[in-house]
C-alpha atoms as a PDB file:
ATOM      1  CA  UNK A   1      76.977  12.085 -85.683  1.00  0.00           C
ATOM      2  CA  UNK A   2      76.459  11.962 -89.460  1.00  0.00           C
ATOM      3  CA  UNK A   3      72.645  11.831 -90.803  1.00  0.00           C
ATOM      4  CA  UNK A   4      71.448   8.339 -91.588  1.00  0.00           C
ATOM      5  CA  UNK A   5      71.243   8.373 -95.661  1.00  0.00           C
ATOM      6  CA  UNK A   6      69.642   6.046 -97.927  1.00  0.00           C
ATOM      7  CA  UNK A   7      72.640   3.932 -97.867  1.00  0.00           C
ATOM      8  CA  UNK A   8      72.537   3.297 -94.826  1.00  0.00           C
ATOM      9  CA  UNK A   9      69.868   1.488 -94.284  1.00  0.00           C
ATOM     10  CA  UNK A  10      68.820  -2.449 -94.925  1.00  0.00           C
ATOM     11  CA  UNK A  11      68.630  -2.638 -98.558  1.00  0.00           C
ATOM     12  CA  UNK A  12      66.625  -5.657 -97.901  1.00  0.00           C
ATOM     13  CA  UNK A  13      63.427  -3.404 -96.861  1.00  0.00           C
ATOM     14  CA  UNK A  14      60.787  -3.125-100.254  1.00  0.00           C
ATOM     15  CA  UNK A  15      58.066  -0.443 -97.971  1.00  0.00           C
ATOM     16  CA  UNK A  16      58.954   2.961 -96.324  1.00  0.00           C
ATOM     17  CA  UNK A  17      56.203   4.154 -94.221  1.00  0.00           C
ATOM     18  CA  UNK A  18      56.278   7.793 -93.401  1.00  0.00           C
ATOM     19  CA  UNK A  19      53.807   9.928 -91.466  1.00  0.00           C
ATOM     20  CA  UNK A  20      53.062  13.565 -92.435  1.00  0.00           C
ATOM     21  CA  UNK A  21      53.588  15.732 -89.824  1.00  0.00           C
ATOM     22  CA  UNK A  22      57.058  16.562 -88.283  1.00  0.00           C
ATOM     23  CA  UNK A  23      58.225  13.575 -90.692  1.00  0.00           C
ATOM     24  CA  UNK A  24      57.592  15.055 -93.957  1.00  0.00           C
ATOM     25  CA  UNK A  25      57.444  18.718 -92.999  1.00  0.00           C
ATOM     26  CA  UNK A  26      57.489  20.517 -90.289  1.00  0.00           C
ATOM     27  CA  UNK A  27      53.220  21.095 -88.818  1.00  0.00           C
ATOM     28  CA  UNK A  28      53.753  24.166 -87.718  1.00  0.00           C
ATOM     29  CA  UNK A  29      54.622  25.312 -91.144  1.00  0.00           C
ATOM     30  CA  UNK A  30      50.547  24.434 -91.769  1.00  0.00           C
ATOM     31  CA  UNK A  31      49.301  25.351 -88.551  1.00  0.00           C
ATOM     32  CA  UNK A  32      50.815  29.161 -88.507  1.00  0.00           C
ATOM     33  CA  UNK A  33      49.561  29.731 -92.423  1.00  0.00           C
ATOM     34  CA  UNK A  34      46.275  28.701 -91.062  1.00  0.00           C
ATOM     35  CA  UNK A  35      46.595  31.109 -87.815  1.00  0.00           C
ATOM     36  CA  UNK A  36      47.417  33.704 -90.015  1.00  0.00           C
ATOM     37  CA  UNK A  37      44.378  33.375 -92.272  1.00  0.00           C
ATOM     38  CA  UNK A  38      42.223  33.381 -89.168  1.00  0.00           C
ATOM     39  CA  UNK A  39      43.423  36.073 -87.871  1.00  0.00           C
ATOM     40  CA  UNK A  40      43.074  37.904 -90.659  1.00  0.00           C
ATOM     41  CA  UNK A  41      39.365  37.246 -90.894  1.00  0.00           C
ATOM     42  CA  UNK A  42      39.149  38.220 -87.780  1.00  0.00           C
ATOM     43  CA  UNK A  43      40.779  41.634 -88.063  1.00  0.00           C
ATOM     44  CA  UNK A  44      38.293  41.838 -90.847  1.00  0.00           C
ATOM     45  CA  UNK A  45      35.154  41.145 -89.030  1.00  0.00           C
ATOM     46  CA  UNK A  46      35.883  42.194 -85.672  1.00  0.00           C
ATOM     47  CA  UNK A  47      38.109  44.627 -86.292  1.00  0.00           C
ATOM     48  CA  UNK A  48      40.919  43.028 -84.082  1.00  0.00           C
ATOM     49  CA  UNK A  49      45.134  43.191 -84.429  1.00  0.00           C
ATOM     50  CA  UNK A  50      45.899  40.184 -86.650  1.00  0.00           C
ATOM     51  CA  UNK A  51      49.721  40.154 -85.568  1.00  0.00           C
ATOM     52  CA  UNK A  52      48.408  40.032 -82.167  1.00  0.00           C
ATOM     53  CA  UNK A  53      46.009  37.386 -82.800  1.00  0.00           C
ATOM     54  CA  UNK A  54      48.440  35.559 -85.189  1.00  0.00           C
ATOM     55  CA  UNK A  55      51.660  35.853 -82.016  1.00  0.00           C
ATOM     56  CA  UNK A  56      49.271  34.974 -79.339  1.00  0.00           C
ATOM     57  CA  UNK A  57      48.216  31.896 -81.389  1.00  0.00           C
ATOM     58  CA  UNK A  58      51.449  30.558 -82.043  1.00  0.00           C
ATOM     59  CA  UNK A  59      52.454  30.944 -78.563  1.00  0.00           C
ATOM     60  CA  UNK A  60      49.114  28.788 -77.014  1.00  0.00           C
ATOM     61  CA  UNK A  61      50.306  26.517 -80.288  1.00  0.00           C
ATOM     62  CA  UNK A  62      53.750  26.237 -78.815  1.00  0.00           C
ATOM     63  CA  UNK A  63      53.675  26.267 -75.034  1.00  0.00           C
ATOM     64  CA  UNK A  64      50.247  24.334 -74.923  1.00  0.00           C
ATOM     65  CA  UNK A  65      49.707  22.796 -78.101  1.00  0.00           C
ATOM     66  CA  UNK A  66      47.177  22.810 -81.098  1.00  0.00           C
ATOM     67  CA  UNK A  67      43.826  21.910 -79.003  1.00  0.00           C
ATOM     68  CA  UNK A  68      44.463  24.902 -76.551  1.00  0.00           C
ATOM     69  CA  UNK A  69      44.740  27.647 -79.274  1.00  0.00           C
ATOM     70  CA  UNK A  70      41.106  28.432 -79.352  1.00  0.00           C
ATOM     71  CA  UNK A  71      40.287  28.321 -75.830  1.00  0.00           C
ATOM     72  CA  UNK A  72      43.471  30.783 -75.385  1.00  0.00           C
ATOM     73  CA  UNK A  73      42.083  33.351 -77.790  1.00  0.00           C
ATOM     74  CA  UNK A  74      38.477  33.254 -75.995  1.00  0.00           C
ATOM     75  CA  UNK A  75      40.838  33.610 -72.054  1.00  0.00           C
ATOM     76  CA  UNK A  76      42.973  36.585 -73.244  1.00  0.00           C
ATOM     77  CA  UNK A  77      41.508  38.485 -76.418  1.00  0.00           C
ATOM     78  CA  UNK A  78      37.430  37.539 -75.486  1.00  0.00           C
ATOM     79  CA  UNK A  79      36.825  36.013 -79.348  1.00  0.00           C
ATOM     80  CA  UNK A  80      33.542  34.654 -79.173  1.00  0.00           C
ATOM     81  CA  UNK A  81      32.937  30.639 -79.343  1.00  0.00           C
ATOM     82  CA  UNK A  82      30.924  31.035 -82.480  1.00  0.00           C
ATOM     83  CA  UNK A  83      34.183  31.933 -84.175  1.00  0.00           C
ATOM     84  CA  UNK A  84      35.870  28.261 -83.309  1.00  0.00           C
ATOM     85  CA  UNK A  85      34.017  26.888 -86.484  1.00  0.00           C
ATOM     86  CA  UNK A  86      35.643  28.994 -88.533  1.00  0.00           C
ATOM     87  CA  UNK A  87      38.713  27.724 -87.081  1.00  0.00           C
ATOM     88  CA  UNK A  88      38.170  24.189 -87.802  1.00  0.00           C
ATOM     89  CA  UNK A  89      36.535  24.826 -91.085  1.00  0.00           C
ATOM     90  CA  UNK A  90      39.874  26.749 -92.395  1.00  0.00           C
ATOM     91  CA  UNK A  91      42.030  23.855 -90.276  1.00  0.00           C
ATOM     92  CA  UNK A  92      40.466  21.410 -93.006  1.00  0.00           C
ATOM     93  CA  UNK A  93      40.403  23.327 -96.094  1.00  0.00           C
ATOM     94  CA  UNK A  94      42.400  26.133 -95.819  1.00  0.00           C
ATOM     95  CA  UNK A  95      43.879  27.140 -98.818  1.00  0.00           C
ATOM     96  CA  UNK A  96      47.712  28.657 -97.821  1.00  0.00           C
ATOM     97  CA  UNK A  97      49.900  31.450 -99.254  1.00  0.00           C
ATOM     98  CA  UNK A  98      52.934  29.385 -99.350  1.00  0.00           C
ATOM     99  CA  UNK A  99      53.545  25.572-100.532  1.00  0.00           C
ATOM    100  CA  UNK A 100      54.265  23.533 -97.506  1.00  0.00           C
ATOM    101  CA  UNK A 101      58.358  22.422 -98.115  1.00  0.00           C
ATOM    102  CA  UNK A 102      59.976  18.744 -97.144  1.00  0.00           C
ATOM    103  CA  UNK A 103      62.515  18.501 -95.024  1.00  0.00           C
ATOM    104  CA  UNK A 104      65.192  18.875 -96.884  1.00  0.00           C
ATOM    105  CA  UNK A 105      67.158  15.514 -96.435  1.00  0.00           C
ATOM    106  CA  UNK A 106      64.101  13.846 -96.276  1.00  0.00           C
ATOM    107  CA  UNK A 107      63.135  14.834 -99.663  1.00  0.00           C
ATOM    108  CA  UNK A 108      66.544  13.099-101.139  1.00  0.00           C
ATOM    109  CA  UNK A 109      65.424  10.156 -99.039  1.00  0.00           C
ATOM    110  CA  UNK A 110      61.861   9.535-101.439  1.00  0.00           C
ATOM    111  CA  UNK A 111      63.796  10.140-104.375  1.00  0.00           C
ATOM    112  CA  UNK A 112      66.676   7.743-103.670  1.00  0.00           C
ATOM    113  CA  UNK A 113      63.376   5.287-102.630  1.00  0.00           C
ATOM    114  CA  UNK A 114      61.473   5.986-106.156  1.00  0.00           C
ATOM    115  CA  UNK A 115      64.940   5.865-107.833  1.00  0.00           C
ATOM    116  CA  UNK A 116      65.110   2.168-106.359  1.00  0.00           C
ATOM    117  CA  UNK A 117      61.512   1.819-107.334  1.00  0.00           C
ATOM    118  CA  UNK A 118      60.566   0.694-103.562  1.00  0.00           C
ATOM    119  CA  UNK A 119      57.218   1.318-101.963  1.00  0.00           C
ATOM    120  CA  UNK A 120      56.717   4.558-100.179  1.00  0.00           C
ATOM    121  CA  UNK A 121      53.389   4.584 -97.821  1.00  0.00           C
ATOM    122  CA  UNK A 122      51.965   8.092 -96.390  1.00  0.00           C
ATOM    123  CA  UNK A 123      50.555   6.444 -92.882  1.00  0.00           C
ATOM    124  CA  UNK A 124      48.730   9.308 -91.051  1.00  0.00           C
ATOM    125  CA  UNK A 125      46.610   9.944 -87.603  1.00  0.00           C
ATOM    126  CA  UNK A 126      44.085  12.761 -87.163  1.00  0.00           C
ATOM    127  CA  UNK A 127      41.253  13.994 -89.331  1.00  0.00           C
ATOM    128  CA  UNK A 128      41.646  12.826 -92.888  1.00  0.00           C
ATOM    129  CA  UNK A 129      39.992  16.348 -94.538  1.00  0.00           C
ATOM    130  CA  UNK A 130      42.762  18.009 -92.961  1.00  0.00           C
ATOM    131  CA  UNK A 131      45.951  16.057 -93.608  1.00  0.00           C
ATOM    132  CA  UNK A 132      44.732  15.721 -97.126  1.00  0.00           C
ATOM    133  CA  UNK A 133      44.459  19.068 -97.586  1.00  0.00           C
ATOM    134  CA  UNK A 134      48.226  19.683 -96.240  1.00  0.00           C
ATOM    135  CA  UNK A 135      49.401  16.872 -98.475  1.00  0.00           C
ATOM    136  CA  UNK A 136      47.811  18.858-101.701  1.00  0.00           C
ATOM    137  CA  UNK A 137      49.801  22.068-100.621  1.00  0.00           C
ATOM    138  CA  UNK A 138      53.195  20.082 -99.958  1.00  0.00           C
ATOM    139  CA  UNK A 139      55.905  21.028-103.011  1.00  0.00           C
ATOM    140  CA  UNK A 140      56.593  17.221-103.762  1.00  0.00           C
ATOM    141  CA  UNK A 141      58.815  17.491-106.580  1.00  0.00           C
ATOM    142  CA  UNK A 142      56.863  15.438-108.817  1.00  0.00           C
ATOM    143  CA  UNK A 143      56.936  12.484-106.080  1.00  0.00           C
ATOM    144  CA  UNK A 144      52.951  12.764-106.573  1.00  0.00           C
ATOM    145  CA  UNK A 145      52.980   9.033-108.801  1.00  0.00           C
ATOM    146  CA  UNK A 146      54.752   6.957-106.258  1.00  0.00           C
ATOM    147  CA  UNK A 147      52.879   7.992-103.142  1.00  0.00           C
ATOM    148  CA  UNK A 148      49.984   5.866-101.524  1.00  0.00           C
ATOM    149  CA  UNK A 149      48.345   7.432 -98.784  1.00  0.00           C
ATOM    150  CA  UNK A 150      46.266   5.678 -95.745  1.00  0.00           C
ATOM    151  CA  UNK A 151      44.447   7.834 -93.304  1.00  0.00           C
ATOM    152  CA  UNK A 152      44.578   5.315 -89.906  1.00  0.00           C
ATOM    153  CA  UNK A 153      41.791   7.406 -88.538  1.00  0.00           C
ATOM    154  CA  UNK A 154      39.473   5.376 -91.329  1.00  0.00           C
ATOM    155  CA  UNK A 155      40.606   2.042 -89.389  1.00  0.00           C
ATOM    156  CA  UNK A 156      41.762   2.604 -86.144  1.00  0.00           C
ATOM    157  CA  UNK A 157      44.584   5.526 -85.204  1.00  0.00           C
ATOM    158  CA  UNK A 158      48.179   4.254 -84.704  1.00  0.00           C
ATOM    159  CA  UNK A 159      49.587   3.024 -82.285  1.00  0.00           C
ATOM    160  CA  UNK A 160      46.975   0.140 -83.108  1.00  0.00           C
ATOM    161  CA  UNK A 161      48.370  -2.306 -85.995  1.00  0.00           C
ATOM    162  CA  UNK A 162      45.606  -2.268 -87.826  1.00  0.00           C
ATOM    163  CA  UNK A 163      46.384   0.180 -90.717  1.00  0.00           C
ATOM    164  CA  UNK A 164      49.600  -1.362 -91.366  1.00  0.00           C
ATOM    165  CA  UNK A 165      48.263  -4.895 -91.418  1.00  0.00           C
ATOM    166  CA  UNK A 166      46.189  -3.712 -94.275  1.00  0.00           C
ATOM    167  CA  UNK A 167      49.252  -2.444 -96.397  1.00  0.00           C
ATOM    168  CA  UNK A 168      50.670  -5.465 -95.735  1.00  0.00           C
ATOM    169  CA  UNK A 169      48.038  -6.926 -97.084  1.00  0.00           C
ATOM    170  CA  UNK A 170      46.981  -4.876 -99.644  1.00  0.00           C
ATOM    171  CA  UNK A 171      50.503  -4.867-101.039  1.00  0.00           C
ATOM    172  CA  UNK A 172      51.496  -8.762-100.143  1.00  0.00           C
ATOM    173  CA  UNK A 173      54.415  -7.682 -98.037  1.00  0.00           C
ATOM    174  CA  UNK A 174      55.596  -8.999 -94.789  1.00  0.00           C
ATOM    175  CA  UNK A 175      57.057  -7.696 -91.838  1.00  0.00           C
ATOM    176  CA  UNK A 176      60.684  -7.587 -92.341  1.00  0.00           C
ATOM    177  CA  UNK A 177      60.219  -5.821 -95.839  1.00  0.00           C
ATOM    178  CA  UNK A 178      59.096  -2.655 -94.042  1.00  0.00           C
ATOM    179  CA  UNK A 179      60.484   0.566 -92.195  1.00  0.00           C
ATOM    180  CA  UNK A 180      58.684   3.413 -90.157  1.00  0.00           C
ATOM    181  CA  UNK A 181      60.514   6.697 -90.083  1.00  0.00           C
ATOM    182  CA  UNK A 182      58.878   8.147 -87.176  1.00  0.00           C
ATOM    183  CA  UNK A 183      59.080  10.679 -84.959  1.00  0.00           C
ATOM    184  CA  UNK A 184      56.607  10.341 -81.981  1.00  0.00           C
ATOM    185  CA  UNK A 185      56.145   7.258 -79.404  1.00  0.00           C
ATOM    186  CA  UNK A 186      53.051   6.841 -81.400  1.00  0.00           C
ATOM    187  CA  UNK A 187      55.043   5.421 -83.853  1.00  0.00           C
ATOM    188  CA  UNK A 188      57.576   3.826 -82.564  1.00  0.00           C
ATOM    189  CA  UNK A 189      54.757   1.550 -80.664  1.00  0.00           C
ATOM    190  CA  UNK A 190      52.946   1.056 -83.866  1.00  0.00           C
ATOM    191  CA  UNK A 191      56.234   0.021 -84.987  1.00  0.00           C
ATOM    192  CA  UNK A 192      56.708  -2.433 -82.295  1.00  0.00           C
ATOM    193  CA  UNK A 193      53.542  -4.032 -82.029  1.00  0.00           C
ATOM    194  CA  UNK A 194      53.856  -4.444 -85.920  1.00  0.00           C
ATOM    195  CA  UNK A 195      56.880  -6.108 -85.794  1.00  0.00           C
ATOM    196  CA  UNK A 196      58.666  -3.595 -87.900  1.00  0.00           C
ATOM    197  CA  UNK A 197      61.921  -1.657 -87.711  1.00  0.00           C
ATOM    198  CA  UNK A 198      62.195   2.225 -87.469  1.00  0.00           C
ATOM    199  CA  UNK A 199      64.171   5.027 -87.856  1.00  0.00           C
ATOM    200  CA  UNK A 200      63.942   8.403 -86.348  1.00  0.00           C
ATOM    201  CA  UNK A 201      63.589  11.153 -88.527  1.00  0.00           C
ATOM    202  CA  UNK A 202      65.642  13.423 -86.420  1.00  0.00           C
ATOM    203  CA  UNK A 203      68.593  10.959 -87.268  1.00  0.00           C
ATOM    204  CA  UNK A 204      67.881  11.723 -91.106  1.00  0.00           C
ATOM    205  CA  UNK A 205      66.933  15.572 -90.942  1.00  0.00           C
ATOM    206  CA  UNK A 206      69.936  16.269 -88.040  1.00  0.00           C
ATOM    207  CA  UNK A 207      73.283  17.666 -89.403  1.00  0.00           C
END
């Protein structure tokens, strides 16, 4: 099945409303910059393997997820709990080797949306220090201008309404103007109790 394009969809809608991570860009592509770093520090202070701290990271990251990471390093490699704020301090502000880089397809998407001078929203859940600070190390391709950015944490997270009932009325636009490219069921309920359509993302970014 062929990737859904800018063409395809409703050119009726005036607001795309995209969230950050796994939408935009891939999160691991922040999280295992950030492992790195720490591990790093760590090999520095403590004197410990970063590639062994960096694998064993990513593996808790992937076969547990992002809130187990810590707690795996402190079960099999005994780092002490004082180091977790260091964690969450570089989690938030970290500043990363590499930009972090759009999907590709999804990049062609904002600037067939800016091209059509439509709306494009940045809707995001979780701490608002941190998803900032990915959003200043994302390559956007000059796409800065003609992005506005809420953090739903600063209302209520999604899947509650609330944050897009302010853009829509922030930005006098109703329901049927606006899509959600999503990719969680987050979303998609946010979506639905909204009243607004959606689109996968893995239907744009699959080949």
């Amino acid at each position: 099945m062929a990737a859904i394009q800018y063409k395809d969809i409703d050119p009726r809608k005036q607001a795309f409303i995209f969230e950050l991570d796994n939408v935009l860009f891939p999160e691991k592509d922040y999280l295992y910059q950030v492992y790195y770093l720490f591990a790093s520090l760590l090999e520095y202070t403590e004197l410990s393997d970063a590639k062994q701290t960096t694998d064993l990271m990513v593996n808790a990251y992937n076969g547990k997820g992002a809130d187990a990471v810590f707690d795996e390093l402190k079960t099999k490699l005994g780092v002490e709990e004082r180091f977790r704020t260091n964690l969450d301090t570089l989690l938030a502000n970290a500043k990363l080797p590499l930009k972090l880089l759009l999907y590709q397809n999804i990049l062609a998407l904002l600037q067939e949306i800016v091209t059509d001078r439509k709306k494009i929203f940045i809707v995001t859940n979780g701490d608002p220090l941190q998803q900032l600070n990915k959003m200043k190390q994302v390559e956007w391709h000059g796409l800065e201008p003609y992005l506005t950015c809420y953090f739903a944490d600063e209302s209520k997270p999604k899947p509650e309404p609330d944050v897009l009932e302010l853009i829509m009325k922030d930005h006098n636009l109703q329901r049927r103007d606006m899509i959600m490219i999503e990719n969680s069921e987050t979303d998609r309920l946010c979506a639905q109790t909204t009243g607004i359509d959606y689109i996968s993302v893995t239907d744009i970014i699959s080949f």
